[in-house]
C-alpha atoms as a PDB file:
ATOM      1  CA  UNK A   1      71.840  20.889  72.944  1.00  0.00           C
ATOM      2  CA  UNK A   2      74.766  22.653  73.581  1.00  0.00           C
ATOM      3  CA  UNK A   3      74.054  24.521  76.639  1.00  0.00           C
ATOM      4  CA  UNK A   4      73.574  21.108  78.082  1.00  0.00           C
ATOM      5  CA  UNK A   5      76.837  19.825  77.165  1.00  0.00           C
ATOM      6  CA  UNK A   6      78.385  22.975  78.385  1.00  0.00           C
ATOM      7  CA  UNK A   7      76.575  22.619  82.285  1.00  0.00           C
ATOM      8  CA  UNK A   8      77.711  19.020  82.146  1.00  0.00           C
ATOM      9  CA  UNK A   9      81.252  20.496  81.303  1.00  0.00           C
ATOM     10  CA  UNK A  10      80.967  22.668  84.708  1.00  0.00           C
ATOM     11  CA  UNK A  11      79.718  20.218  86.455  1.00  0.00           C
ATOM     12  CA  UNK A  12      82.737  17.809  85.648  1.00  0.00           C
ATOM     13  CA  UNK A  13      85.116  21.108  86.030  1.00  0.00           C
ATOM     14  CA  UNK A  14      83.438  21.680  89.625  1.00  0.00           C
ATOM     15  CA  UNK A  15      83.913  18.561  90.858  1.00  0.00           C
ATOM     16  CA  UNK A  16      86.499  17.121  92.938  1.00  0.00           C
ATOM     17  CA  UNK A  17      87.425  14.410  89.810  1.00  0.00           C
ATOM     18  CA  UNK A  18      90.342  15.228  87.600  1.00  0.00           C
ATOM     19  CA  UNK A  19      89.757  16.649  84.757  1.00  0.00           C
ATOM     20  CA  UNK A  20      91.388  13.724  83.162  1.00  0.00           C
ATOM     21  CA  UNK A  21      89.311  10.945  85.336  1.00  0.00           C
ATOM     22  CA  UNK A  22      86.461  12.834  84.805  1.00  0.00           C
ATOM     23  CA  UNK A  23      86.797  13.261  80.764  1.00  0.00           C
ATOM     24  CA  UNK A  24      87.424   9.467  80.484  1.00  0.00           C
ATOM     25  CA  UNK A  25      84.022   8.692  82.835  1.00  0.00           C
ATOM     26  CA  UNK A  26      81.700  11.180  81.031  1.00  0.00           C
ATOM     27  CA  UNK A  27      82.676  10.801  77.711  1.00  0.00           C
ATOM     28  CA  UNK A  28      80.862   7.912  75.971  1.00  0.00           C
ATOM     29  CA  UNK A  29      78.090   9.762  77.484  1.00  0.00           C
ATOM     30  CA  UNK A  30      79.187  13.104  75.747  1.00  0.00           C
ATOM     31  CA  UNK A  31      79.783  11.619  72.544  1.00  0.00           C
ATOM     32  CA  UNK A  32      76.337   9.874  72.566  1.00  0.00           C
ATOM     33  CA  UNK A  33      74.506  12.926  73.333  1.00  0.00           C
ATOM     34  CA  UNK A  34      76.835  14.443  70.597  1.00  0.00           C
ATOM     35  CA  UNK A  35      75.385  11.550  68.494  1.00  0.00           C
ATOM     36  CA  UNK A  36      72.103  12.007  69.209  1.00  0.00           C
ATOM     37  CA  UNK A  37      71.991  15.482  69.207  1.00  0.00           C
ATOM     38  CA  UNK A  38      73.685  15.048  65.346  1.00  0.00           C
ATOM     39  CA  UNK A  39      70.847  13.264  64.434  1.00  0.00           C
ATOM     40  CA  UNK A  40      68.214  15.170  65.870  1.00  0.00           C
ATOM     41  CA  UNK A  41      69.437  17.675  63.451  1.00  0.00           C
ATOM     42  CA  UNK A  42      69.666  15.609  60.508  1.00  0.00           C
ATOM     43  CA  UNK A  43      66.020  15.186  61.207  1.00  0.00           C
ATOM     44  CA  UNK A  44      64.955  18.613  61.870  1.00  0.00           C
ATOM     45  CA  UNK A  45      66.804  19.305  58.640  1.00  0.00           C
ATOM     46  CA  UNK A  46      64.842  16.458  56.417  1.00  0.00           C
ATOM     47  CA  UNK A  47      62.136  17.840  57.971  1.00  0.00           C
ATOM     48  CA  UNK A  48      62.469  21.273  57.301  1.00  0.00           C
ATOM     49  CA  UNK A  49      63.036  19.855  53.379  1.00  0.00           C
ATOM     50  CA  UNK A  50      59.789  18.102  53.478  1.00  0.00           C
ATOM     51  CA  UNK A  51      57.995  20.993  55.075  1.00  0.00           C
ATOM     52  CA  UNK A  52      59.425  23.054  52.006  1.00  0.00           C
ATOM     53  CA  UNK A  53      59.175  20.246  49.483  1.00  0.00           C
ATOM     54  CA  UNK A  54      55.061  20.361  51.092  1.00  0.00           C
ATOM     55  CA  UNK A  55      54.818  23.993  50.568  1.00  0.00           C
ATOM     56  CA  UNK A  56      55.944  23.864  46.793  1.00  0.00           C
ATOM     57  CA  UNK A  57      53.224  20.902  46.649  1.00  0.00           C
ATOM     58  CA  UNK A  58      50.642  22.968  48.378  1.00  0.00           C
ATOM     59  CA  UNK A  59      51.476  25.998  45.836  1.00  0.00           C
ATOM     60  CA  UNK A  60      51.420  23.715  42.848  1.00  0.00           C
ATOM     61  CA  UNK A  61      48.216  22.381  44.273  1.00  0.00           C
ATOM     62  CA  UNK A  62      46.714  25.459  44.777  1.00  0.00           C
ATOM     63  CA  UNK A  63      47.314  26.652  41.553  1.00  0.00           C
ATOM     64  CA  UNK A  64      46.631  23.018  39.906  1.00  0.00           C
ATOM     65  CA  UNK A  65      43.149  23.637  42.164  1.00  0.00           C
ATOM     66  CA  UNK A  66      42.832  27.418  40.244  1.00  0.00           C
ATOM     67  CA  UNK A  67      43.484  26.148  36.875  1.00  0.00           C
ATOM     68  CA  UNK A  68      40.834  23.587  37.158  1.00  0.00           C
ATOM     69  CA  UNK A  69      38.477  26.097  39.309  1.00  0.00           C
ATOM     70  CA  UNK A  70      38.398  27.994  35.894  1.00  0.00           C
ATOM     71  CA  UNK A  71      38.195  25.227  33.911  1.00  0.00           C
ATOM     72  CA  UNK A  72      35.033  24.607  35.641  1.00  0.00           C
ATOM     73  CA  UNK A  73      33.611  28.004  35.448  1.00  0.00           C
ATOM     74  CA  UNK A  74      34.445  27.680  31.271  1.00  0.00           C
ATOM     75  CA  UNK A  75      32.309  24.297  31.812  1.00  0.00           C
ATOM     76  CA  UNK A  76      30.062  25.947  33.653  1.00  0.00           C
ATOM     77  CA  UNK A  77      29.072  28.639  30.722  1.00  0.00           C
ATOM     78  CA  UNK A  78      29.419  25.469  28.332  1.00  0.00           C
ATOM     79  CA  UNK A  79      26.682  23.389  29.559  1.00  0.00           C
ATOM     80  CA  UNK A  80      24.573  26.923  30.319  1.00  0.00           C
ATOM     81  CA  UNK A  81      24.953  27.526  26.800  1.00  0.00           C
ATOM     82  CA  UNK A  82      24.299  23.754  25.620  1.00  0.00           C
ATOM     83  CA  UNK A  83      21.286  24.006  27.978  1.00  0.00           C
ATOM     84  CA  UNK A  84      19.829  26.905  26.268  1.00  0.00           C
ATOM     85  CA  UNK A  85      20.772  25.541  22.939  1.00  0.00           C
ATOM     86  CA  UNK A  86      18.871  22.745  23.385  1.00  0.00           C
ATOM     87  CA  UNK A  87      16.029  24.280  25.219  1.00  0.00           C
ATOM     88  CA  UNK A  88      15.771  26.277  21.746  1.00  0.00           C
ATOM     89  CA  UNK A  89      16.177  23.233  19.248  1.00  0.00           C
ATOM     90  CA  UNK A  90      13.707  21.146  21.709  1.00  0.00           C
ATOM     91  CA  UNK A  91      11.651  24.065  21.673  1.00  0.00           C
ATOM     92  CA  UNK A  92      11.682  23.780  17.462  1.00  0.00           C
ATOM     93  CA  UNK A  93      11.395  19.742  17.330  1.00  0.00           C
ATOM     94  CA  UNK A  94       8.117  20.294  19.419  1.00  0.00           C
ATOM     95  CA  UNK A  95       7.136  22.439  16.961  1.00  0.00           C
ATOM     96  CA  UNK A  96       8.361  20.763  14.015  1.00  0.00           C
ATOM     97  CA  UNK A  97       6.461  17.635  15.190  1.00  0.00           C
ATOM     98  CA  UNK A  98       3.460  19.124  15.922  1.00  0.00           C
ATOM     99  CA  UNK A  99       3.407  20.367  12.393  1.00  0.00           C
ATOM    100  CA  UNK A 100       4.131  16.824  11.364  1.00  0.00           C
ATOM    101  CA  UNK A 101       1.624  15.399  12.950  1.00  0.00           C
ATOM    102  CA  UNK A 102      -1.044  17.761  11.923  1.00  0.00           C
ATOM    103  CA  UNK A 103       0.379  16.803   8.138  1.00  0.00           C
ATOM    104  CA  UNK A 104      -0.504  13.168   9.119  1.00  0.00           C
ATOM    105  CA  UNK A 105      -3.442  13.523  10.474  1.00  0.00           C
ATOM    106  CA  UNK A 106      -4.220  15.664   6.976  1.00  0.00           C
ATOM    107  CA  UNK A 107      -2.970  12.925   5.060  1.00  0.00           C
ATOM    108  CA  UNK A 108      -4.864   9.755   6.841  1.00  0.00           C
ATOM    109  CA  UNK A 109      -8.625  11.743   6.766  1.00  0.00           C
ATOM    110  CA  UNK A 110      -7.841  12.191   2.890  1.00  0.00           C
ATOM    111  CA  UNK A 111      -6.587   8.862   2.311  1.00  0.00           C
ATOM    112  CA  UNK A 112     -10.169   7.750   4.685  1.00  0.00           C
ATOM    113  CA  UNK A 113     -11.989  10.540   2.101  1.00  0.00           C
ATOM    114  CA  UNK A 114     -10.336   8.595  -1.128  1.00  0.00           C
ATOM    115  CA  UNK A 115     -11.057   4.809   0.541  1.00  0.00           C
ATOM    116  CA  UNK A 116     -14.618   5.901   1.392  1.00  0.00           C
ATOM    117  CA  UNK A 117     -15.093   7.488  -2.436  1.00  0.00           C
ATOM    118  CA  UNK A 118     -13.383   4.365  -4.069  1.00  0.00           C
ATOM    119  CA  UNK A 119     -16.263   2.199  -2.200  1.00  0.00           C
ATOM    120  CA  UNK A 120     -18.934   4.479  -2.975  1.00  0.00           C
ATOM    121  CA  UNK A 121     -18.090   4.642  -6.551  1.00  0.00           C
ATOM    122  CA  UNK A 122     -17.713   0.439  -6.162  1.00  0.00           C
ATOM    123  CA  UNK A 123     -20.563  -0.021  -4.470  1.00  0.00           C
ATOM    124  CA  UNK A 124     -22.670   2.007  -6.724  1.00  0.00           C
ATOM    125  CA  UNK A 125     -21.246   0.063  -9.925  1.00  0.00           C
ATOM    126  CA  UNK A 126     -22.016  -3.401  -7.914  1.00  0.00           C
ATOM    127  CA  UNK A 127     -25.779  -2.087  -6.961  1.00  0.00           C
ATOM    128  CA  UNK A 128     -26.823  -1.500  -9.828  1.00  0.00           C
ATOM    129  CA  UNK A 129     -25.840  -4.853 -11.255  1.00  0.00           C
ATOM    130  CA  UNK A 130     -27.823  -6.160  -7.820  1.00  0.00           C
ATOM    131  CA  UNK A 131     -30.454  -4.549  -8.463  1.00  0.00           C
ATOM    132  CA  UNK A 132     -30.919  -5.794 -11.647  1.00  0.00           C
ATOM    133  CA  UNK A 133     -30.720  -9.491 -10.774  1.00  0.00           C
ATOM    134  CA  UNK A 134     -33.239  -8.887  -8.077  1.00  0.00           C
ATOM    135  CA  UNK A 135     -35.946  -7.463 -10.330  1.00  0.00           C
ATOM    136  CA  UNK A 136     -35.486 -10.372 -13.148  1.00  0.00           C
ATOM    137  CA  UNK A 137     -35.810 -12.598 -10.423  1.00  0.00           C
ATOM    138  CA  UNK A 138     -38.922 -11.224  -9.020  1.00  0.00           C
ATOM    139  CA  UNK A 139     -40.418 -10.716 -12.498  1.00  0.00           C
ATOM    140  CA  UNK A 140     -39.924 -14.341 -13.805  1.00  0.00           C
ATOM    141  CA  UNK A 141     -40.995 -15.688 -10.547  1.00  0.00           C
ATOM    142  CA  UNK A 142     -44.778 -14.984 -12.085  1.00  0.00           C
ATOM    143  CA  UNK A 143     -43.866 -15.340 -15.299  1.00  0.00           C
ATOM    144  CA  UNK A 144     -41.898 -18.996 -15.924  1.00  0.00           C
ATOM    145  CA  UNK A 145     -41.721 -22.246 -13.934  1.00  0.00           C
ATOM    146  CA  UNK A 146     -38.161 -22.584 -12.139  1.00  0.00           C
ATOM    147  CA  UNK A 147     -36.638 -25.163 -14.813  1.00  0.00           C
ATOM    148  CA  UNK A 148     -36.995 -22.286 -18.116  1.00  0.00           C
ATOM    149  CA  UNK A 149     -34.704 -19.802 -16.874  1.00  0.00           C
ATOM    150  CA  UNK A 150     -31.979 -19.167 -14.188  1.00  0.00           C
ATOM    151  CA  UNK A 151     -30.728 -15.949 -12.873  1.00  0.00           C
ATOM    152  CA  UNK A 152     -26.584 -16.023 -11.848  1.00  0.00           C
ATOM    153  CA  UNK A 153     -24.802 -13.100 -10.564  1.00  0.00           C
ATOM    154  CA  UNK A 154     -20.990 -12.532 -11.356  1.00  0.00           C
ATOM    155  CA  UNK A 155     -18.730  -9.839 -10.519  1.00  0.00           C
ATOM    156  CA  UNK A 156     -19.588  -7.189 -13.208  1.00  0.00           C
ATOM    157  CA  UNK A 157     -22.474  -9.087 -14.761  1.00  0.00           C
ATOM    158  CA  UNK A 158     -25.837 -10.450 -14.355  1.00  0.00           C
ATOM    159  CA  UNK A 159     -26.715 -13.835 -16.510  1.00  0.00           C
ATOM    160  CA  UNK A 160     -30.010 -14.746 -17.931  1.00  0.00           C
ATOM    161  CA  UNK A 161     -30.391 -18.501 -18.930  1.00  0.00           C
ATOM    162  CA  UNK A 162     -33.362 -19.022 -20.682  1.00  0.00           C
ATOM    163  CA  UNK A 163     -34.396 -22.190 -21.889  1.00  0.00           C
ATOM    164  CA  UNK A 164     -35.080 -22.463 -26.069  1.00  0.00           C
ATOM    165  CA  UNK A 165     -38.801 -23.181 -26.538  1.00  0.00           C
ATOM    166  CA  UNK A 166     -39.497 -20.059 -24.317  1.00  0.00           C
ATOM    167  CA  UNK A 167     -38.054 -17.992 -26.640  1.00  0.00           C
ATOM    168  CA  UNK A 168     -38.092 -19.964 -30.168  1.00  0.00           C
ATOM    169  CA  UNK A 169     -40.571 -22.067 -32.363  1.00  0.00           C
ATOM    170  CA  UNK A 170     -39.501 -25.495 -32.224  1.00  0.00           C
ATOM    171  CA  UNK A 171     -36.609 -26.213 -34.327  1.00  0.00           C
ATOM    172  CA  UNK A 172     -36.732 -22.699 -35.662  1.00  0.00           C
ATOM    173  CA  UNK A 173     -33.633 -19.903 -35.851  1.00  0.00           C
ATOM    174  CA  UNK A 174     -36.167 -16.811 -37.245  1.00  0.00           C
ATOM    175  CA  UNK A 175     -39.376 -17.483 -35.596  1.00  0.00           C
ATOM    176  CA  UNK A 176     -40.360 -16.417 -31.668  1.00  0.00           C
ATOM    177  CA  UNK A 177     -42.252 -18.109 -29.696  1.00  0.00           C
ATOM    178  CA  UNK A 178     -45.321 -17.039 -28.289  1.00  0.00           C
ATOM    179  CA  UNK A 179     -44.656 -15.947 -24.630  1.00  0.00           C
ATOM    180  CA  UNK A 180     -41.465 -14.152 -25.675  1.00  0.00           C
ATOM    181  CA  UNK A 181     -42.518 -11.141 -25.650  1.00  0.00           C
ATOM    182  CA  UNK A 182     -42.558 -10.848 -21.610  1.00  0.00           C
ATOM    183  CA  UNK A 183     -39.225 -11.566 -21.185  1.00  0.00           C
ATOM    184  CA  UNK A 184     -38.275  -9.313 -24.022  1.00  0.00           C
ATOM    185  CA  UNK A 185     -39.957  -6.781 -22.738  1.00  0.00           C
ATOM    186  CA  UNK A 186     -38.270  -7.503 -19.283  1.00  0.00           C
ATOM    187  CA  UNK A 187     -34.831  -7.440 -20.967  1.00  0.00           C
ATOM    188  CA  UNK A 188     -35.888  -4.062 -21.897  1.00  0.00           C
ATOM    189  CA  UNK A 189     -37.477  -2.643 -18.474  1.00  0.00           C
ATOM    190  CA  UNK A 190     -34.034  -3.662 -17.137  1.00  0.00           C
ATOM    191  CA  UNK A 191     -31.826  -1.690 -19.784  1.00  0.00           C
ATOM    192  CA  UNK A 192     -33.854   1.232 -19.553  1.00  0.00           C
ATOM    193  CA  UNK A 193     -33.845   1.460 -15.699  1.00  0.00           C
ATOM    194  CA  UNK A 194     -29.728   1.396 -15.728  1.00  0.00           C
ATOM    195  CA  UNK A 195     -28.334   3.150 -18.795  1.00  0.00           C
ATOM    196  CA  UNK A 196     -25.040   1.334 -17.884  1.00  0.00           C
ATOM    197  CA  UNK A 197     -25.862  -1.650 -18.652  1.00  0.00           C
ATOM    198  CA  UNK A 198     -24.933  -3.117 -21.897  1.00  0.00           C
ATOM    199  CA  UNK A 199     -26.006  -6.850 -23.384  1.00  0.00           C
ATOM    200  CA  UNK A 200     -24.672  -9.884 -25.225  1.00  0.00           C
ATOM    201  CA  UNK A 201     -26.849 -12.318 -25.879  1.00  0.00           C
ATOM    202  CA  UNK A 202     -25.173 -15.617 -26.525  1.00  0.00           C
ATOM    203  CA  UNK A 203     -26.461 -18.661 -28.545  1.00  0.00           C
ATOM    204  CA  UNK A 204     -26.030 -22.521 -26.664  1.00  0.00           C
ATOM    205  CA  UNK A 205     -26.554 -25.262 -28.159  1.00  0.00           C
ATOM    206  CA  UNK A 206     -26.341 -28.921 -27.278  1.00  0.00           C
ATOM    207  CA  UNK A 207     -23.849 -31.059 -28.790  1.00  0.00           C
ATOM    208  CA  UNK A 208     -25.826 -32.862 -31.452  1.00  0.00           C
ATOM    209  CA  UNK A 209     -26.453 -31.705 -34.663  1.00  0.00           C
ATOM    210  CA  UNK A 210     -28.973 -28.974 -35.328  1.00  0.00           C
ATOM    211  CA  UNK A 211     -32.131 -29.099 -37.338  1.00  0.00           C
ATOM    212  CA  UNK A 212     -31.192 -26.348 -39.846  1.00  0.00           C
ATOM    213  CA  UNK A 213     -29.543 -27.947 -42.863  1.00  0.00           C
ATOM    214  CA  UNK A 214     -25.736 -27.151 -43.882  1.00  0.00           C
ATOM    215  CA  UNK A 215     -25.694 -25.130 -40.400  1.00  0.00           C
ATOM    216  CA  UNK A 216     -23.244 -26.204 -37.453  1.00  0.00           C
ATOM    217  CA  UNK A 217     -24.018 -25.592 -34.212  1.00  0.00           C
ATOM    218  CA  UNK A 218     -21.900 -22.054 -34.088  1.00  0.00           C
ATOM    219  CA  UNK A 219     -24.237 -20.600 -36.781  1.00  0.00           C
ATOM    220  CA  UNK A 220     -27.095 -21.932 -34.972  1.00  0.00           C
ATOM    221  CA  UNK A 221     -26.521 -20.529 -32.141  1.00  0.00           C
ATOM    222  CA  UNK A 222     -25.326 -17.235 -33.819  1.00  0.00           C
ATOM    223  CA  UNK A 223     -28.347 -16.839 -35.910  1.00  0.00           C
ATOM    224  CA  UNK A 224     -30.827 -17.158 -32.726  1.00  0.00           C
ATOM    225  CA  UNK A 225     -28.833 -14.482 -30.683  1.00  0.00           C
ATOM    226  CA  UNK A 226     -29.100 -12.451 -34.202  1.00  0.00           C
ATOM    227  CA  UNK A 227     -32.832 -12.766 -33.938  1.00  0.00           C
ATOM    228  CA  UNK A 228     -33.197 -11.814 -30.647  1.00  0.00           C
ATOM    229  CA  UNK A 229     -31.019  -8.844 -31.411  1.00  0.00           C
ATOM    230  CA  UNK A 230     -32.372  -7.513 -34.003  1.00  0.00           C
ATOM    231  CA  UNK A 231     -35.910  -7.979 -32.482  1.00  0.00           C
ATOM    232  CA  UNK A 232     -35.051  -6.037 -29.326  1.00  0.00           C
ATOM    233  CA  UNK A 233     -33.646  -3.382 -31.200  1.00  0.00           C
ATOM    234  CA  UNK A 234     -36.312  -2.820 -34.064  1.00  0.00           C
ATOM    235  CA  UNK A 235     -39.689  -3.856 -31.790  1.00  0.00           C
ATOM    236  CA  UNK A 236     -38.742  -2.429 -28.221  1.00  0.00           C
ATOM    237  CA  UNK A 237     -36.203   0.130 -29.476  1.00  0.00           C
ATOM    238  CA  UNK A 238     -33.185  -0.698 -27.368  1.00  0.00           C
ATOM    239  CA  UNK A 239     -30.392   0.961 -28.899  1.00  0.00           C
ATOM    240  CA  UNK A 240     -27.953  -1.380 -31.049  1.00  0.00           C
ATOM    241  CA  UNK A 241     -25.009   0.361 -29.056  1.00  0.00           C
ATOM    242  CA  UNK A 242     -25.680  -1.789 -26.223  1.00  0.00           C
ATOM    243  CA  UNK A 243     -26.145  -5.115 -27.942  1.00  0.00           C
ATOM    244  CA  UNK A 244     -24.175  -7.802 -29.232  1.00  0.00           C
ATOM    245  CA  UNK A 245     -24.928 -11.026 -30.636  1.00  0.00           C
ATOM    246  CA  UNK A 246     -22.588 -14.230 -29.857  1.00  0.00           C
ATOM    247  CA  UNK A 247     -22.398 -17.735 -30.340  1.00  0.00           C
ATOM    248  CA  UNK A 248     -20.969 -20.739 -28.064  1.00  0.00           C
ATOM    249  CA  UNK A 249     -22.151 -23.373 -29.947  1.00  0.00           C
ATOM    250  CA  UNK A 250     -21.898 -26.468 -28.294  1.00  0.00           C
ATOM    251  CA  UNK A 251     -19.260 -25.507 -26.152  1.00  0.00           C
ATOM    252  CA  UNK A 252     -20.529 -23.963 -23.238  1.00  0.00           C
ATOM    253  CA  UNK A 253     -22.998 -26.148 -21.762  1.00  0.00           C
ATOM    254  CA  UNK A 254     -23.747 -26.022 -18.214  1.00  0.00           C
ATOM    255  CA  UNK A 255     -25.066 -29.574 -18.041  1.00  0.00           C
ATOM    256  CA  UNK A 256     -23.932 -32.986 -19.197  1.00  0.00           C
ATOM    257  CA  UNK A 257     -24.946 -33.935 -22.484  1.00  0.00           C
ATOM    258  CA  UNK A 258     -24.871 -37.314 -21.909  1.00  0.00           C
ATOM    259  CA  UNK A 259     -28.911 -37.342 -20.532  1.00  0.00           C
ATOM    260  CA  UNK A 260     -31.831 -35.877 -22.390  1.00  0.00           C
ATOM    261  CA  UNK A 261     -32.265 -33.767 -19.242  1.00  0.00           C
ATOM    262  CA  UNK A 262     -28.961 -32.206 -19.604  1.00  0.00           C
ATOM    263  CA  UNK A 263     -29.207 -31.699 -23.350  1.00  0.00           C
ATOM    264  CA  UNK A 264     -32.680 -29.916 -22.732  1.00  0.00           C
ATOM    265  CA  UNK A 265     -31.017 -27.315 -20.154  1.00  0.00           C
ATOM    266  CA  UNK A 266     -28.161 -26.530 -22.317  1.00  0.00           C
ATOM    267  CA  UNK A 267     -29.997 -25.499 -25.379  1.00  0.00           C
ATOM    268  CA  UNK A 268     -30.473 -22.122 -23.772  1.00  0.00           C
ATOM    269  CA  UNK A 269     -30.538 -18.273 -24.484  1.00  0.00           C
ATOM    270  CA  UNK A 270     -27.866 -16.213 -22.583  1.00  0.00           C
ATOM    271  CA  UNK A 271     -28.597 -12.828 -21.666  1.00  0.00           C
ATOM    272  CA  UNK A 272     -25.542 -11.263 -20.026  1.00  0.00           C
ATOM    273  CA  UNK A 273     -26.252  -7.567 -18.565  1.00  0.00           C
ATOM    274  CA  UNK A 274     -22.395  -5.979 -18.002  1.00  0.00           C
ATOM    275  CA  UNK A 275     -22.366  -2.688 -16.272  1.00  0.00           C
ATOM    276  CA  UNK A 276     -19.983  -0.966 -17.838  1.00  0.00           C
ATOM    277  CA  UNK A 277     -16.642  -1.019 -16.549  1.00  0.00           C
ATOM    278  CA  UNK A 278     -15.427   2.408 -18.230  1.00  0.00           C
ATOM    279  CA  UNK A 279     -18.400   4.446 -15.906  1.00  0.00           C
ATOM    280  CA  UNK A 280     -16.496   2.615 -13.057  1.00  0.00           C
ATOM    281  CA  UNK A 281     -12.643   3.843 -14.182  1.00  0.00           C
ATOM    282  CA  UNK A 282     -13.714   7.051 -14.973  1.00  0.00           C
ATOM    283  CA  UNK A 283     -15.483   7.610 -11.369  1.00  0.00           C
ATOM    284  CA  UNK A 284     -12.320   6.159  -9.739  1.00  0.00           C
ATOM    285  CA  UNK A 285     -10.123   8.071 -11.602  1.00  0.00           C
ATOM    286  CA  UNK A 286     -11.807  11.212 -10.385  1.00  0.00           C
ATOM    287  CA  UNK A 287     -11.407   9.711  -6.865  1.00  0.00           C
ATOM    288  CA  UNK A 288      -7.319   9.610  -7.784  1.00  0.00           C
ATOM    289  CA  UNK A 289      -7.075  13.412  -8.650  1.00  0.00           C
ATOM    290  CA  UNK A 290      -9.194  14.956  -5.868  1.00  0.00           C
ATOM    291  CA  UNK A 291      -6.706  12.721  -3.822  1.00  0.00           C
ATOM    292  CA  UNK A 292      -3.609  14.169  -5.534  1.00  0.00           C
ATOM    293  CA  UNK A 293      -4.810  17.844  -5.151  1.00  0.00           C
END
């Protein structure tokens, strides 16, 4: 800027105009290109500030941009090595639930092993009781009408009803009937063909009074099932381990005594067959510690 004030200076110097005329015409214009000029290097100086200020920024950048480049390379080898960490522990949960699952699969075809065992050993103990009832049934079908004897199965034991002059003399505790002997005999074919089977025979009675003298209807009852007892074990050689005589009396009937009919059915002869229940715990028990092996 100066050179130009300086040729402006000549010019006015050159001219014909006083130097006095010619300072008072030109200089507002002198003093505002002095102004201008002024600012034009304020400017150039705040810019030359923010062009420094910008360089310092660009450095502190730069190295802002360096620390965080090698932040990201430590990052980098971080996740590389968290990657191939858990490549390795996935690699040993595979593994660790493949064994797992070979356990279980271990586990569930013993526990099918035990359930099918526990039903084998069941079903065995209910068969035999099955069986049972099936051949009285059959037998008596040819032997007895319908209305002298029933045949009930119950869980663990097979009932014989039969009716009181099949088995007895009329009004008589120590004299059989003739006839008896086929269903003794049957009460022994069915012993024999399942040694697990144990008997009670059981006494009924209606609930009037009985013909023996001085006897109630407990010891009426309890003197038949004696009888019957005693006969099976001394004439068909049952062993007296697997028998026992009871009495109900008068109180178990399975009719109403109100009727002659009903009276009639419940003076009776019980013959309960019970598979014995210890056979059964025993073969379960086994089942247990095979399972626990």
């Amino acid at each position: 800027m100066r050179p130009l004030i300086y040729g402006l200076l000549a010019i006015v110097l050159s001219s014909c105009i006083s130097p006095k005329k010619a300072a008072e015409r030109y200089q507002p214009r002198i003093d505002s290109l002095a102004t201008v000029t002024r600012m034009q290097a304020d400017t150039i100086q705040q810019l030359t500030l923010a062009l420094e200020r910008s360089r310092g920024g660009n450095d502190m950048l730069l190295e802002t941009q360096n620390r965080l480049q090698d932040r990201l390379l430590v990052q980098d080898d971080e996740i590389e090595r968290l990657q191939r960490s858990l490549s390795s522990t996935n690699s040993d949960m595979s593994g660790q639930i493949e064994d797992l699952r070979r356990r279980l699969l271990d586990r569930q075809r013993t526990l099918d092993s035990l359930i099918n065992a526990q039903a084998l050993a069941i079903g065995q103990y209910s068969d035999g009781l099955r069986r049972a009832a099936n051949r009285l049934s059959d037998s008596l079908e040819t032997k007895l009408p319908p209305e002298d004897y029933e045949v009930a199965e119950m869980p663990g034991e097979i009932i014989l009803s039969i009716q009181e002059m099949v088995l007895f003399r009329p009004r008589s505790v120590g004299y059989l009937a003739n006839g008896s002997e086929a269903i003794l005999k049957l009460v022994t074919e069915t012993l024999q063909q399942n040694p697990l089977l144990k008997l009670r025979i059981v006494g009924h009675t209606d609930n009037q009074p009985n013909p023996l003298r001085g006897t109630d209807n407990w010891k009426y009852g309890a003197l038949r099932a004696s009888k019957l007892a005693d006969e099976l074990a001394t004439a068909y050689y049952v062993s007296p381990n697997r028998l026992i005589a009871a009495s109900q009396g008068e109180y178990g009937p399975t009719r109403s005594n109100a009727t002659e009919d009903g009276r009639t059915r419940n003076r009776r002869i019980d013959f309960i067959f019970t598979s014995n229940i210890g056979n059964l715990l025993r073969e379960l028990n086994k089942v247990a510690r095979i399972g626990e092996e």
